[in-house]
PDB file of N, CA and C in Angstrom:
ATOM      1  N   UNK A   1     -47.595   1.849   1.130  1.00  0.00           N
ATOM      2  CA  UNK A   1     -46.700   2.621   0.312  1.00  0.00           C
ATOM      3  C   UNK A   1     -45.300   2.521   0.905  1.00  0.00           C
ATOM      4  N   UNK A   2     -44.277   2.020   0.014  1.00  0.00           N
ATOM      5  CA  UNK A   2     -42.784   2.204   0.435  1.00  0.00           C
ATOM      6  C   UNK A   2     -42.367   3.602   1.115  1.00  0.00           C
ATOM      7  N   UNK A   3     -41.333   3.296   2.152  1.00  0.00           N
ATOM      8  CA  UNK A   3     -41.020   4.568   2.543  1.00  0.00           C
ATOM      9  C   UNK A   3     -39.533   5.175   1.383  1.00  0.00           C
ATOM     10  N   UNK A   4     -39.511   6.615   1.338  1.00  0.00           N
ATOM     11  CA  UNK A   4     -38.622   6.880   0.161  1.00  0.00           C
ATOM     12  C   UNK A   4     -37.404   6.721   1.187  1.00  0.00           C
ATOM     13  N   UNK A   5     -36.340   6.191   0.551  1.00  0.00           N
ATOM     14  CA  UNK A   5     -35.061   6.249   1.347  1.00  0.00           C
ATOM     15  C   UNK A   5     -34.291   7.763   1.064  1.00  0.00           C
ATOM     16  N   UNK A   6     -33.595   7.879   2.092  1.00  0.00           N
ATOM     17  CA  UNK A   6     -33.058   9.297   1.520  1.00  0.00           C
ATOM     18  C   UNK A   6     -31.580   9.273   1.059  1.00  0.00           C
ATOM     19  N   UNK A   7     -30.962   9.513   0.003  1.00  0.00           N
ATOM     20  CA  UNK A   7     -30.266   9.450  -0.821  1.00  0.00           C
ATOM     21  C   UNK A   7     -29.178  10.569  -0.363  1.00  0.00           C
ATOM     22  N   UNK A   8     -28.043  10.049   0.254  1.00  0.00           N
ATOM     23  CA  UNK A   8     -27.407  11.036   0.315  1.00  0.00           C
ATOM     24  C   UNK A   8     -25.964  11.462  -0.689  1.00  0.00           C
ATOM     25  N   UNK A   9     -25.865  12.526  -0.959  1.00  0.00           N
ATOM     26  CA  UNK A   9     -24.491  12.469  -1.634  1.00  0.00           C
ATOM     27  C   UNK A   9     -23.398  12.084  -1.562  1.00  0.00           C
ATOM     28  N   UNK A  10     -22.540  11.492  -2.188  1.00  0.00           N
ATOM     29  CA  UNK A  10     -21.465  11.305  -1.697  1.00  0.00           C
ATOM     30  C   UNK A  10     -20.250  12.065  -2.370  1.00  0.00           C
ATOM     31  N   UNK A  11     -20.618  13.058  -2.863  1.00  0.00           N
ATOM     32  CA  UNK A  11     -19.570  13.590  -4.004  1.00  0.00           C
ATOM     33  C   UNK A  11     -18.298  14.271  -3.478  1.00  0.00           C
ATOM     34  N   UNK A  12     -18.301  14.919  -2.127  1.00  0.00           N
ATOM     35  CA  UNK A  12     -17.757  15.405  -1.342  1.00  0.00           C
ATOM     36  C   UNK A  12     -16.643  14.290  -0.789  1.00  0.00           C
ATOM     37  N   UNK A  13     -17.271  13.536   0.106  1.00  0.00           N
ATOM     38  CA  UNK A  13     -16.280  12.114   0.541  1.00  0.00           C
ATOM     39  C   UNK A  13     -15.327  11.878  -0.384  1.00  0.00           C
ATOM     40  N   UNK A  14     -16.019  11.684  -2.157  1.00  0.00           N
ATOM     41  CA  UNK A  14     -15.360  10.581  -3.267  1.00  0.00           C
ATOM     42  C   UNK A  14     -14.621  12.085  -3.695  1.00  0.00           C
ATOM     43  N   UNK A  15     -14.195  12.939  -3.661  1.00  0.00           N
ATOM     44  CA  UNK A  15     -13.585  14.356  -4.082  1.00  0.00           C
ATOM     45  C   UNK A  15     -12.278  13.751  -2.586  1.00  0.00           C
ATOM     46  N   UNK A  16     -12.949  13.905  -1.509  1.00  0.00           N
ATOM     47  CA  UNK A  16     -11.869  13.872   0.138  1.00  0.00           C
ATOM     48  C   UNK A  16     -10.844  12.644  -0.551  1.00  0.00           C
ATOM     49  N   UNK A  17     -11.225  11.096  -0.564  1.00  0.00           N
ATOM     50  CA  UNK A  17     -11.172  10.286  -0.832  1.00  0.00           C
ATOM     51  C   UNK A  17      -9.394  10.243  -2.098  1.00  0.00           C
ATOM     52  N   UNK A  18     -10.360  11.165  -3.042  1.00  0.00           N
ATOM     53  CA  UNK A  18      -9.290  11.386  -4.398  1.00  0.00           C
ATOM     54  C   UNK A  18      -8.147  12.059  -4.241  1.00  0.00           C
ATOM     55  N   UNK A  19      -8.501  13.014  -2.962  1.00  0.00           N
ATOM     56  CA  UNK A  19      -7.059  14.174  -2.859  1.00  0.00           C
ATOM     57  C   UNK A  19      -6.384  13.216  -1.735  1.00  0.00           C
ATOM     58  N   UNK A  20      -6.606  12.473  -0.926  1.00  0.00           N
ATOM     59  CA  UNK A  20      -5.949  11.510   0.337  1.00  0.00           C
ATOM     60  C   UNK A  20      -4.618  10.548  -1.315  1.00  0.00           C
ATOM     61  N   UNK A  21      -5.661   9.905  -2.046  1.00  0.00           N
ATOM     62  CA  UNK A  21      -5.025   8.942  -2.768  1.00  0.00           C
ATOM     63  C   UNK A  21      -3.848   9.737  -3.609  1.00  0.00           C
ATOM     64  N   UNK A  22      -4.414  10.425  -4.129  1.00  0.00           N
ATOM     65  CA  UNK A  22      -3.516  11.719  -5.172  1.00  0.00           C
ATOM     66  C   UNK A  22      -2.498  12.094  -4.583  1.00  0.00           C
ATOM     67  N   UNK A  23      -2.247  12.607  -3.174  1.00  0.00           N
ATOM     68  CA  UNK A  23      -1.542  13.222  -2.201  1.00  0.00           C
ATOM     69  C   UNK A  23      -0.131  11.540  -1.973  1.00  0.00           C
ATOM     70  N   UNK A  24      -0.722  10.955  -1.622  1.00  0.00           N
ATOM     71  CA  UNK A  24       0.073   9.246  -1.359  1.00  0.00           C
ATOM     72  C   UNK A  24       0.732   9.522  -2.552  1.00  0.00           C
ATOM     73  N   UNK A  25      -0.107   9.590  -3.543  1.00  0.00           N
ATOM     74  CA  UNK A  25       0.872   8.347  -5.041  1.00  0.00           C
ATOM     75  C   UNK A  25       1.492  10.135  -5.818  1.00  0.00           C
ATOM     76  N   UNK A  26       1.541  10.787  -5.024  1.00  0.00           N
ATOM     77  CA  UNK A  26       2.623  12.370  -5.135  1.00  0.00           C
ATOM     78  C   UNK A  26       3.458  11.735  -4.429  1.00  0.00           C
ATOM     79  N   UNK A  27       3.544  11.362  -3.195  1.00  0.00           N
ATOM     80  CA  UNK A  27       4.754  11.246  -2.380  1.00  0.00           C
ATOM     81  C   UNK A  27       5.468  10.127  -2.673  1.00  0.00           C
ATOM     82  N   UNK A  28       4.941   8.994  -3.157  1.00  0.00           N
ATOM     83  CA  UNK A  28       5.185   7.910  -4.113  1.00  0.00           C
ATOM     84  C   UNK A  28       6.311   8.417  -4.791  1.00  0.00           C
ATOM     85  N   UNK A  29       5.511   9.125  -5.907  1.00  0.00           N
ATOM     86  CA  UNK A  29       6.583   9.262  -7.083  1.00  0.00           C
ATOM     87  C   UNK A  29       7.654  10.171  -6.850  1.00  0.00           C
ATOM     88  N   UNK A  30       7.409  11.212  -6.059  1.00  0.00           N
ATOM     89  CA  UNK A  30       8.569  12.065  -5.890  1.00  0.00           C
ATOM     90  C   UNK A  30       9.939  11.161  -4.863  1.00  0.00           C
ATOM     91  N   UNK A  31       9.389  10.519  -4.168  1.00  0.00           N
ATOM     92  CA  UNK A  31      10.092   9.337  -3.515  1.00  0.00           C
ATOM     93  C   UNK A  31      11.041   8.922  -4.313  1.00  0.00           C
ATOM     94  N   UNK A  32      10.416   8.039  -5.433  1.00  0.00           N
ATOM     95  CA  UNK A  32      10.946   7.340  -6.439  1.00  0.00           C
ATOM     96  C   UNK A  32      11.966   7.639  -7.176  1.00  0.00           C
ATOM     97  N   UNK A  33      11.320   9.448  -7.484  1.00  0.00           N
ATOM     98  CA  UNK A  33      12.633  10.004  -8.404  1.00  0.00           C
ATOM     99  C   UNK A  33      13.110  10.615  -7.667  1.00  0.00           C
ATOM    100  N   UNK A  34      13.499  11.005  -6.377  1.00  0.00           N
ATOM    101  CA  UNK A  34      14.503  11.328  -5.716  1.00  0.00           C
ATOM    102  C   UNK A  34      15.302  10.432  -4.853  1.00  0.00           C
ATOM    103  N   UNK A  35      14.387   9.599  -4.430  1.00  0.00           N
ATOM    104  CA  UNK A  35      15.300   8.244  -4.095  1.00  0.00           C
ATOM    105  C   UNK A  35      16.405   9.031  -2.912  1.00  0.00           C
ATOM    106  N   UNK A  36      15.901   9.437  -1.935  1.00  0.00           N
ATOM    107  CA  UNK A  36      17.058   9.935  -0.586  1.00  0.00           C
ATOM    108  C   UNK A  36      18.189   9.064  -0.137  1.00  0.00           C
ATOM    109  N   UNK A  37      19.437   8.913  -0.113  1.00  0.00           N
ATOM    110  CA  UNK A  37      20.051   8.570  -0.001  1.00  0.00           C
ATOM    111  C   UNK A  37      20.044   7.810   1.296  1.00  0.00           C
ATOM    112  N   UNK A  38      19.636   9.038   2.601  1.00  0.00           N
ATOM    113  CA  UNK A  38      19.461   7.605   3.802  1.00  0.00           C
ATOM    114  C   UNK A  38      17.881   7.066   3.894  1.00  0.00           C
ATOM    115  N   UNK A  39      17.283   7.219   3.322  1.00  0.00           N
ATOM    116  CA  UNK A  39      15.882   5.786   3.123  1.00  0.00           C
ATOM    117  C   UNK A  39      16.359   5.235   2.078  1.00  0.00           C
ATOM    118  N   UNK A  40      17.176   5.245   1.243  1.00  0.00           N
ATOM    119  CA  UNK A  40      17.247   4.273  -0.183  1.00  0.00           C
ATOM    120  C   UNK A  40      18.532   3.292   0.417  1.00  0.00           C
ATOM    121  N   UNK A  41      19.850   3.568   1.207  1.00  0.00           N
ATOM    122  CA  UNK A  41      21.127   3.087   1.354  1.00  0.00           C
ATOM    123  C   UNK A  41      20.445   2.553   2.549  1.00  0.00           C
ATOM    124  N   UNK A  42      19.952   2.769   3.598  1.00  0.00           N
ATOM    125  CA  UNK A  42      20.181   2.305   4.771  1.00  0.00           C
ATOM    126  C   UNK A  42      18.824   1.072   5.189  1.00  0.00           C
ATOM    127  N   UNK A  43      19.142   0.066   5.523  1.00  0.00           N
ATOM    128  CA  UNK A  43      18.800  -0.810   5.418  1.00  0.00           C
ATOM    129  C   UNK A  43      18.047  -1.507   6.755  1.00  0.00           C
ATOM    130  N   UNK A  44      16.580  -2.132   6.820  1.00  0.00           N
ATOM    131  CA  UNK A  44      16.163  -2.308   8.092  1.00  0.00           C
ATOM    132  C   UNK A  44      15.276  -3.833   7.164  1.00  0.00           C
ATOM    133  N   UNK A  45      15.553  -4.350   8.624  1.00  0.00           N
ATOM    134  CA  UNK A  45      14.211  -5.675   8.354  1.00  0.00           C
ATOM    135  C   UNK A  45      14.475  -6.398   6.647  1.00  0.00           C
ATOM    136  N   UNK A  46      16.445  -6.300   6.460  1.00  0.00           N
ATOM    137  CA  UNK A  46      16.229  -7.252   4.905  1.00  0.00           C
ATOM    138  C   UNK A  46      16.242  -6.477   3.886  1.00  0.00           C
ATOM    139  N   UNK A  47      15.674  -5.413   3.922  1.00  0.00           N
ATOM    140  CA  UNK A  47      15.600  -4.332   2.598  1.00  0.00           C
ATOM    141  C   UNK A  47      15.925  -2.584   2.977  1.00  0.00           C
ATOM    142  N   UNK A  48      15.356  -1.613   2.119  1.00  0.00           N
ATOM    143  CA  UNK A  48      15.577  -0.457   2.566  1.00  0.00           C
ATOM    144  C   UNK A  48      14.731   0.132   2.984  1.00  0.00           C
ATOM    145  N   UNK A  49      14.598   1.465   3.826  1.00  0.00           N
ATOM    146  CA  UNK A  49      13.589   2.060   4.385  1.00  0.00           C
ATOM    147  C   UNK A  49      12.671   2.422   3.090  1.00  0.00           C
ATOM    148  N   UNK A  50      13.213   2.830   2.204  1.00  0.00           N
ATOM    149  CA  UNK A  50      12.758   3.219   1.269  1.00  0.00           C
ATOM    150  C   UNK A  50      11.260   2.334   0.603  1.00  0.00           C
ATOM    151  N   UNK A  51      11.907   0.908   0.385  1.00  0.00           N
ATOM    152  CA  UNK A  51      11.327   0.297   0.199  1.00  0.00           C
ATOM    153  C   UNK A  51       9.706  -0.197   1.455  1.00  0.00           C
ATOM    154  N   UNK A  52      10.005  -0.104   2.422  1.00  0.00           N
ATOM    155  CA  UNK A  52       9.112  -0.378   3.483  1.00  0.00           C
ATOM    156  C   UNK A  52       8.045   1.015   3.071  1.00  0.00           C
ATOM    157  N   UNK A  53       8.851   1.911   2.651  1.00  0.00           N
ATOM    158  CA  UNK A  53       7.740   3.278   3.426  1.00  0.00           C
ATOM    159  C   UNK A  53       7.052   3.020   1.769  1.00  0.00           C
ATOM    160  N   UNK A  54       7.649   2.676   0.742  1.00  0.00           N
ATOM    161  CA  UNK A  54       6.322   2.533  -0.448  1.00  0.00           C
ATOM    162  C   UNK A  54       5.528   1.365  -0.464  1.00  0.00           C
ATOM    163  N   UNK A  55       5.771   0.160   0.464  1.00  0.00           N
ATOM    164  CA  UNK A  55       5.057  -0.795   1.073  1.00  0.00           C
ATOM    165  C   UNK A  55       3.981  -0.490   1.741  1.00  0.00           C
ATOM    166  N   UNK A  56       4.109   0.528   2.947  1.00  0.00           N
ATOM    167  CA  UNK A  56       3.362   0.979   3.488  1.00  0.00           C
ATOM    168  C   UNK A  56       2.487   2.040   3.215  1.00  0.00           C
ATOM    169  N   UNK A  57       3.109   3.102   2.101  1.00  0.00           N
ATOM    170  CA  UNK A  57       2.032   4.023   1.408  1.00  0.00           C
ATOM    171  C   UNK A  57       1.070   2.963   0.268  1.00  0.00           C
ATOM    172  N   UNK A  58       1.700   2.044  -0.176  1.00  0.00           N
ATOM    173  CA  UNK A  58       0.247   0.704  -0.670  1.00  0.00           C
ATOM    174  C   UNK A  58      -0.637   0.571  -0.222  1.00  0.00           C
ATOM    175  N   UNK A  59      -0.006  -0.091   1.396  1.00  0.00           N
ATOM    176  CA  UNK A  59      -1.451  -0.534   2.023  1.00  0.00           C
ATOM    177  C   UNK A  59      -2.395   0.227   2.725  1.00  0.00           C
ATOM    178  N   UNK A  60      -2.007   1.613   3.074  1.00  0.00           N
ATOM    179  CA  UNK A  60      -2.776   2.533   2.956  1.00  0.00           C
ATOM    180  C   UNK A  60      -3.681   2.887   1.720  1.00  0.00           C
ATOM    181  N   UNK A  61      -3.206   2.930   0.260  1.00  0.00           N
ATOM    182  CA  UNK A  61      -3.865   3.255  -0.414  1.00  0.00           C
ATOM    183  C   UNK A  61      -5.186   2.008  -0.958  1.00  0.00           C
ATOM    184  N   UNK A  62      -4.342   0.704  -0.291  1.00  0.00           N
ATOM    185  CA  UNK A  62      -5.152  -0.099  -0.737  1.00  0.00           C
ATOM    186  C   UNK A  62      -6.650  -0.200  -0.175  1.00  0.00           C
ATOM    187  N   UNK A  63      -6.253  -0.235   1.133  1.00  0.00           N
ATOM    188  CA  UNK A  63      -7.205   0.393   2.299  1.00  0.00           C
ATOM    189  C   UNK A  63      -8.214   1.518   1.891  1.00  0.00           C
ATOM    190  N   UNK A  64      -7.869   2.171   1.395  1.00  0.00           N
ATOM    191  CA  UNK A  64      -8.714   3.337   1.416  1.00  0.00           C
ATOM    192  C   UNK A  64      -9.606   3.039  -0.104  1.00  0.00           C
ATOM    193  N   UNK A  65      -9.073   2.538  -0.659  1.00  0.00           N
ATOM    194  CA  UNK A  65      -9.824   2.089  -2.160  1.00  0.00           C
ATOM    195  C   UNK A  65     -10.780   1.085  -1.412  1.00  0.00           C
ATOM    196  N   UNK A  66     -10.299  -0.112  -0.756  1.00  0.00           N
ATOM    197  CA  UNK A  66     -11.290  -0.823  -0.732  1.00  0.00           C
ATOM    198  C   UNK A  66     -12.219  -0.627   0.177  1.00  0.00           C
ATOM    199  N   UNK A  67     -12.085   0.350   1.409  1.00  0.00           N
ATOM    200  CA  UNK A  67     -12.749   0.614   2.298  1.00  0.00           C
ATOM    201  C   UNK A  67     -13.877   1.454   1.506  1.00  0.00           C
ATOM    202  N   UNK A  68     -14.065   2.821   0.931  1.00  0.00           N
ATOM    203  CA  UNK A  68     -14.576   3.793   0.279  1.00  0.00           C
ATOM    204  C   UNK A  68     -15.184   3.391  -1.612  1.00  0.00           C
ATOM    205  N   UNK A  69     -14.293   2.352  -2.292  1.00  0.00           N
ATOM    206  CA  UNK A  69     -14.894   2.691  -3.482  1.00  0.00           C
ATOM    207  C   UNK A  69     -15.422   1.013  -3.125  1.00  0.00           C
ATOM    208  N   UNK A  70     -15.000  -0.147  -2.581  1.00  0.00           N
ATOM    209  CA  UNK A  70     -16.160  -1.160  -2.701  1.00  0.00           C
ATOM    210  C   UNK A  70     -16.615  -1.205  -1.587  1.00  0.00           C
ATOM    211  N   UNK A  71     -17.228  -0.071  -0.935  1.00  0.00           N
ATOM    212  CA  UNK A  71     -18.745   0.543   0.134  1.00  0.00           C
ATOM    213  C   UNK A  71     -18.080  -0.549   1.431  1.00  0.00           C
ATOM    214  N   UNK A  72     -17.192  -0.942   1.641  1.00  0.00           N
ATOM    215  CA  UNK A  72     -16.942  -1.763   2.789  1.00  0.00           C
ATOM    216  C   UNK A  72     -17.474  -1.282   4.410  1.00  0.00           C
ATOM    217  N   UNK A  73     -17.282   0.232   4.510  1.00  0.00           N
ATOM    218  CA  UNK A  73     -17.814   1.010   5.191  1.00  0.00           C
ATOM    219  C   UNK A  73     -19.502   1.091   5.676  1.00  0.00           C
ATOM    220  N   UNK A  74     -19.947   0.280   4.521  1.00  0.00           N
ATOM    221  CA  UNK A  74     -21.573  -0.074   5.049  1.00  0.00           C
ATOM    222  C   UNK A  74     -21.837  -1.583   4.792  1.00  0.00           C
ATOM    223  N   UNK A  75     -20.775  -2.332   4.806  1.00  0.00           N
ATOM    224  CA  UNK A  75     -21.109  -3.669   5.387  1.00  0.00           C
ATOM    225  C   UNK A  75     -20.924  -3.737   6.849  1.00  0.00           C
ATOM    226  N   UNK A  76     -21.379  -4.909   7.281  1.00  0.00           N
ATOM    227  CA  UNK A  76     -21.239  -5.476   8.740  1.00  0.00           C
ATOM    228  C   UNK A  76     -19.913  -5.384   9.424  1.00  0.00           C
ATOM    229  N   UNK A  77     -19.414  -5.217  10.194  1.00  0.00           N
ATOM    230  CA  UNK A  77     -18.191  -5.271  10.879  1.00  0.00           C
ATOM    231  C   UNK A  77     -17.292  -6.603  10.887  1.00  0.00           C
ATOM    232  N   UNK A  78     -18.092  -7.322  10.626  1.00  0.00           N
ATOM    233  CA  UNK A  78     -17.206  -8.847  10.586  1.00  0.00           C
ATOM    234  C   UNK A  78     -16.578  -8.736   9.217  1.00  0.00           C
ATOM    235  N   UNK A  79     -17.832  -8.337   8.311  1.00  0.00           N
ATOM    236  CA  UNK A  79     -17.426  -9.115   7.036  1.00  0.00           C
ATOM    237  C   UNK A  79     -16.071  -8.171   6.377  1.00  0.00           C
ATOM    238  N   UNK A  80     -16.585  -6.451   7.042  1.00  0.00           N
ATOM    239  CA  UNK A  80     -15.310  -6.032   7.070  1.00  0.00           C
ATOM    240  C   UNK A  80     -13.654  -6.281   7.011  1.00  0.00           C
ATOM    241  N   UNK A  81     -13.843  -6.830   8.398  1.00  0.00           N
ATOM    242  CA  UNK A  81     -12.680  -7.436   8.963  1.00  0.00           C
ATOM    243  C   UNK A  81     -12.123  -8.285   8.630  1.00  0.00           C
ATOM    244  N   UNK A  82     -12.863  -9.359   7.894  1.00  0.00           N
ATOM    245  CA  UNK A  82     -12.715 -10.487   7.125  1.00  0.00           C
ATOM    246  C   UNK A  82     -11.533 -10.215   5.832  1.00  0.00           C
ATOM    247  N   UNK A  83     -12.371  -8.905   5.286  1.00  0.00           N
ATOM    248  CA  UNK A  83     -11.966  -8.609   3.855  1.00  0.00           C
ATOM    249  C   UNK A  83     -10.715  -7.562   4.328  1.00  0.00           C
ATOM    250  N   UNK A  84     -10.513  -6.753   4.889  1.00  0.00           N
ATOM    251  CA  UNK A  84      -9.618  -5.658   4.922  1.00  0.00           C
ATOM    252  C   UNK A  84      -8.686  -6.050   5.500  1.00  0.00           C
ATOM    253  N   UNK A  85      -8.812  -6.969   6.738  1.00  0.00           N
ATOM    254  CA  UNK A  85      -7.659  -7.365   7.482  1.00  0.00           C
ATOM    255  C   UNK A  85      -6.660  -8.821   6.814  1.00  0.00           C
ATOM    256  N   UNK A  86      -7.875  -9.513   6.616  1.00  0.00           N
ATOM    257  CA  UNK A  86      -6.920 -10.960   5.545  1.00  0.00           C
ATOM    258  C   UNK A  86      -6.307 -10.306   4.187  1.00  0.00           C
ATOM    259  N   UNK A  87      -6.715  -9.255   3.391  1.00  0.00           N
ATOM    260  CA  UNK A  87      -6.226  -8.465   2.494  1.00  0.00           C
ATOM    261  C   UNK A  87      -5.021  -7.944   2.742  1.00  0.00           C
ATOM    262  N   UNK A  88      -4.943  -7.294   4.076  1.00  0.00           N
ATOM    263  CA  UNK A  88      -3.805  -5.824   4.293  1.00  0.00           C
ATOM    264  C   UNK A  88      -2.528  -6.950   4.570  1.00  0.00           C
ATOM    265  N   UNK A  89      -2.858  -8.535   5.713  1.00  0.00           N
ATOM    266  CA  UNK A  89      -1.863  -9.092   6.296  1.00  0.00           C
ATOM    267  C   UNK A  89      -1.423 -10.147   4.908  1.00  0.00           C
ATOM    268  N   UNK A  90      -2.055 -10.265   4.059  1.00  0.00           N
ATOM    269  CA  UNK A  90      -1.561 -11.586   2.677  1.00  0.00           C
ATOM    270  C   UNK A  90      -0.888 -10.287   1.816  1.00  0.00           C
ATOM    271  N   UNK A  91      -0.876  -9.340   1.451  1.00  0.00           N
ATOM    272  CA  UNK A  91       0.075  -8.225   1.435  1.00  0.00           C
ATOM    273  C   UNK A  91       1.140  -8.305   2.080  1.00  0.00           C
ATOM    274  N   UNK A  92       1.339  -7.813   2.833  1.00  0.00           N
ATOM    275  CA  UNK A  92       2.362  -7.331   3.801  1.00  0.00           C
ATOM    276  C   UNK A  92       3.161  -8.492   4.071  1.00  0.00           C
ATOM    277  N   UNK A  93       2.788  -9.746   4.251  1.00  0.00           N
ATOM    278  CA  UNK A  93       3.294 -10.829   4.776  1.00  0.00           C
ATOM    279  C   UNK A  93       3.824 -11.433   3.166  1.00  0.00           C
ATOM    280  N   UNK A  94       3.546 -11.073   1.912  1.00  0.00           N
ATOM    281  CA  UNK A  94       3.672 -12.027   0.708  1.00  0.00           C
ATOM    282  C   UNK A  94       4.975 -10.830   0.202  1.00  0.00           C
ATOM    283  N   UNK A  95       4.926  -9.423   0.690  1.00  0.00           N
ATOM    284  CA  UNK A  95       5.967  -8.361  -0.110  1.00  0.00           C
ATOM    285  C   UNK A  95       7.087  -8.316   0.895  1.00  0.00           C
ATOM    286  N   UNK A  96       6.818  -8.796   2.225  1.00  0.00           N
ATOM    287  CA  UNK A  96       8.072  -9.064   3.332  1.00  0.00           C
ATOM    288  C   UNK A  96       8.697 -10.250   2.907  1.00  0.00           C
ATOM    289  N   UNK A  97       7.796 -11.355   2.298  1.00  0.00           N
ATOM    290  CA  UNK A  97       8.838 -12.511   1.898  1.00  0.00           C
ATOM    291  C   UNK A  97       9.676 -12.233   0.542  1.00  0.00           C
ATOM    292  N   UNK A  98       9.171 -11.586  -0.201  1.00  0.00           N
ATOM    293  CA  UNK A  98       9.849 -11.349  -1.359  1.00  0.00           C
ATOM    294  C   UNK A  98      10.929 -10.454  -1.107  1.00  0.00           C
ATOM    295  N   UNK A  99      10.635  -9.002  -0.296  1.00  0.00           N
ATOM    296  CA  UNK A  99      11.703  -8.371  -0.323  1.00  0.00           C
ATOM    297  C   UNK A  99      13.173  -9.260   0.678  1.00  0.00           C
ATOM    298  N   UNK A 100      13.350  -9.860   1.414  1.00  0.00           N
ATOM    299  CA  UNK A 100      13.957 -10.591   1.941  1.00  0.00           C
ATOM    300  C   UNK A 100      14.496 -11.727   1.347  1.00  0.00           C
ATOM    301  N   UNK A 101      13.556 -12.612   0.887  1.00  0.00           N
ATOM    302  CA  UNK A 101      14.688 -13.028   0.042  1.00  0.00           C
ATOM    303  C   UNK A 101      14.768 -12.895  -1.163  1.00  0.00           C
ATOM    304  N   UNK A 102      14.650 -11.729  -1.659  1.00  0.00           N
ATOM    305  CA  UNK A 102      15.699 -11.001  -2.690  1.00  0.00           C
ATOM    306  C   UNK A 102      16.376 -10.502  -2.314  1.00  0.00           C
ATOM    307  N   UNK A 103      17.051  -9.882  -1.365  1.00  0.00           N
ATOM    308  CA  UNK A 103      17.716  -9.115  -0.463  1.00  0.00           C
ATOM    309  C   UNK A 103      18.859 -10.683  -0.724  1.00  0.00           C
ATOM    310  N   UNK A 104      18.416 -11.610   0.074  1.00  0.00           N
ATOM    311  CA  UNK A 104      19.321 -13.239   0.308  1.00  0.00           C
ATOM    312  C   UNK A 104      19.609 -13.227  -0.894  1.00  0.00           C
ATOM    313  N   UNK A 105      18.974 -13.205  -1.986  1.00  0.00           N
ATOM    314  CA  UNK A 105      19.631 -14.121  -3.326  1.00  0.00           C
ATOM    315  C   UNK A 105      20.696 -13.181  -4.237  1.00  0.00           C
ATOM    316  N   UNK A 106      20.242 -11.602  -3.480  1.00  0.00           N
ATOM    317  CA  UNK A 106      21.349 -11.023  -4.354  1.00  0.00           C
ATOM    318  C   UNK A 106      22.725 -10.835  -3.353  1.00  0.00           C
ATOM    319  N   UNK A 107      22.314 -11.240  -2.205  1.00  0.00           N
ATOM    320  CA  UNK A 107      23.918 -11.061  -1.127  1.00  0.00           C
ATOM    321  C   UNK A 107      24.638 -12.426  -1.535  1.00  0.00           C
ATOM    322  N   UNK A 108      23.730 -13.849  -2.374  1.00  0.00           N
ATOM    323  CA  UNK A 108      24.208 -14.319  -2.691  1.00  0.00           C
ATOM    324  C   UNK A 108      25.009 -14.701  -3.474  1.00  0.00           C
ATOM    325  N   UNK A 109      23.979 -14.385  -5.012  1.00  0.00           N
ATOM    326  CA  UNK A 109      24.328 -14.313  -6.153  1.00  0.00           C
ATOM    327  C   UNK A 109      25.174 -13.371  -6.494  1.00  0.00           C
ATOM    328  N   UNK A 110      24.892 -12.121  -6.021  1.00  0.00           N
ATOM    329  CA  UNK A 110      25.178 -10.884  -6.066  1.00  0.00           C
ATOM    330  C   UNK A 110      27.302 -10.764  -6.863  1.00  0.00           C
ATOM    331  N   UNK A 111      27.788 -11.679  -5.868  1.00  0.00           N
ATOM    332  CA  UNK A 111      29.655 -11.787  -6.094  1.00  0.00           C
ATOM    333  C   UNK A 111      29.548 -12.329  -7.217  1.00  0.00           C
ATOM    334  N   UNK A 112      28.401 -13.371  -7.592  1.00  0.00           N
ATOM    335  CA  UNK A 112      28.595 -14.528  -8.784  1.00  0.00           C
ATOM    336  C   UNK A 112      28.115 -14.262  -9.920  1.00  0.00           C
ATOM    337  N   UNK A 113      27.738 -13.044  -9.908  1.00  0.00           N
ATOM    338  CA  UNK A 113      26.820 -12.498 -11.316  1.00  0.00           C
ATOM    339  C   UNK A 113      27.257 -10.727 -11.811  1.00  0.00           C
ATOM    340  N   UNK A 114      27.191 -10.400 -12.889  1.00  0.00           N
ATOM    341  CA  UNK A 114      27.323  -9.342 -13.502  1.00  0.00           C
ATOM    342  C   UNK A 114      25.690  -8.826 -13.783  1.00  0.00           C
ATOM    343  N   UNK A 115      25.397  -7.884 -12.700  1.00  0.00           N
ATOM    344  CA  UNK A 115      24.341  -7.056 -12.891  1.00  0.00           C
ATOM    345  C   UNK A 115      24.239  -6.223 -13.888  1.00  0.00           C
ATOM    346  N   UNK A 116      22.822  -5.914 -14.602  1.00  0.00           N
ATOM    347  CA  UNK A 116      23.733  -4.685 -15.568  1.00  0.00           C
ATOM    348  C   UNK A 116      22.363  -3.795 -15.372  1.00  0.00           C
ATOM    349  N   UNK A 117      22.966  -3.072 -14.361  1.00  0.00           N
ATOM    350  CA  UNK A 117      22.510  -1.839 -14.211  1.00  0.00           C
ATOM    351  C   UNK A 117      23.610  -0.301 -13.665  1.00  0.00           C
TER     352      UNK A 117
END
């Protein structure tokens, strides 16, 4: 006779889980529409702080989605690592090249063009 596995809930975690994400993409948006003058003007690494810290509330959130809703947390430790870490760094490394040189093409373009915003 099979042994019964025991089934535990997870409703609690996926509730923890929702207020962590909810809480981020609050600070997100209030970010957004307030836009602070020294994280939005002042400028580090090519772009604005501003921009880095909603970079970085991403890959947190991305993290936590893929860690918790595709069960990464009960795979193996490699395969983990595989997936979360080549994920978080092809991120981070693909939105650092973009913000930079867009940063370059508008210090370039920037004199030679009529923005319209």
């Amino acid at each position: 006779m099979a042994h019964a596995q025991e089934h535990t809930s997870h409703t609690k975690l996926i509730w923890k889980v929702f207020g962590i994400l909810s809480a981020i993409t609050l600070v997100e948006v209030i970010l957004g529409i307030l836009k602070p003058a020294p994280l939005h003007l002042t400028h580090f690494l090519g772009t604005s702080i501003l921009n880095i810290i909603f970079l970085v509330l991403t890959l947190v959130k991305a993290y936590f989605i893929t860690w918790f809703f595709m069960h990464m947390a009960d795979e193996k430790k490699n395969l983990r690592g595989a997936v979360v870490w080549t994920a978080l760094f092809l991120i981070t490394y693909l939105a650092t090249l973009l913000l930079i040189e867009g940063s370059y093409i508008n210090e370039v373009l920037g004199p030679l063009t009529k923005w319209n915003y």
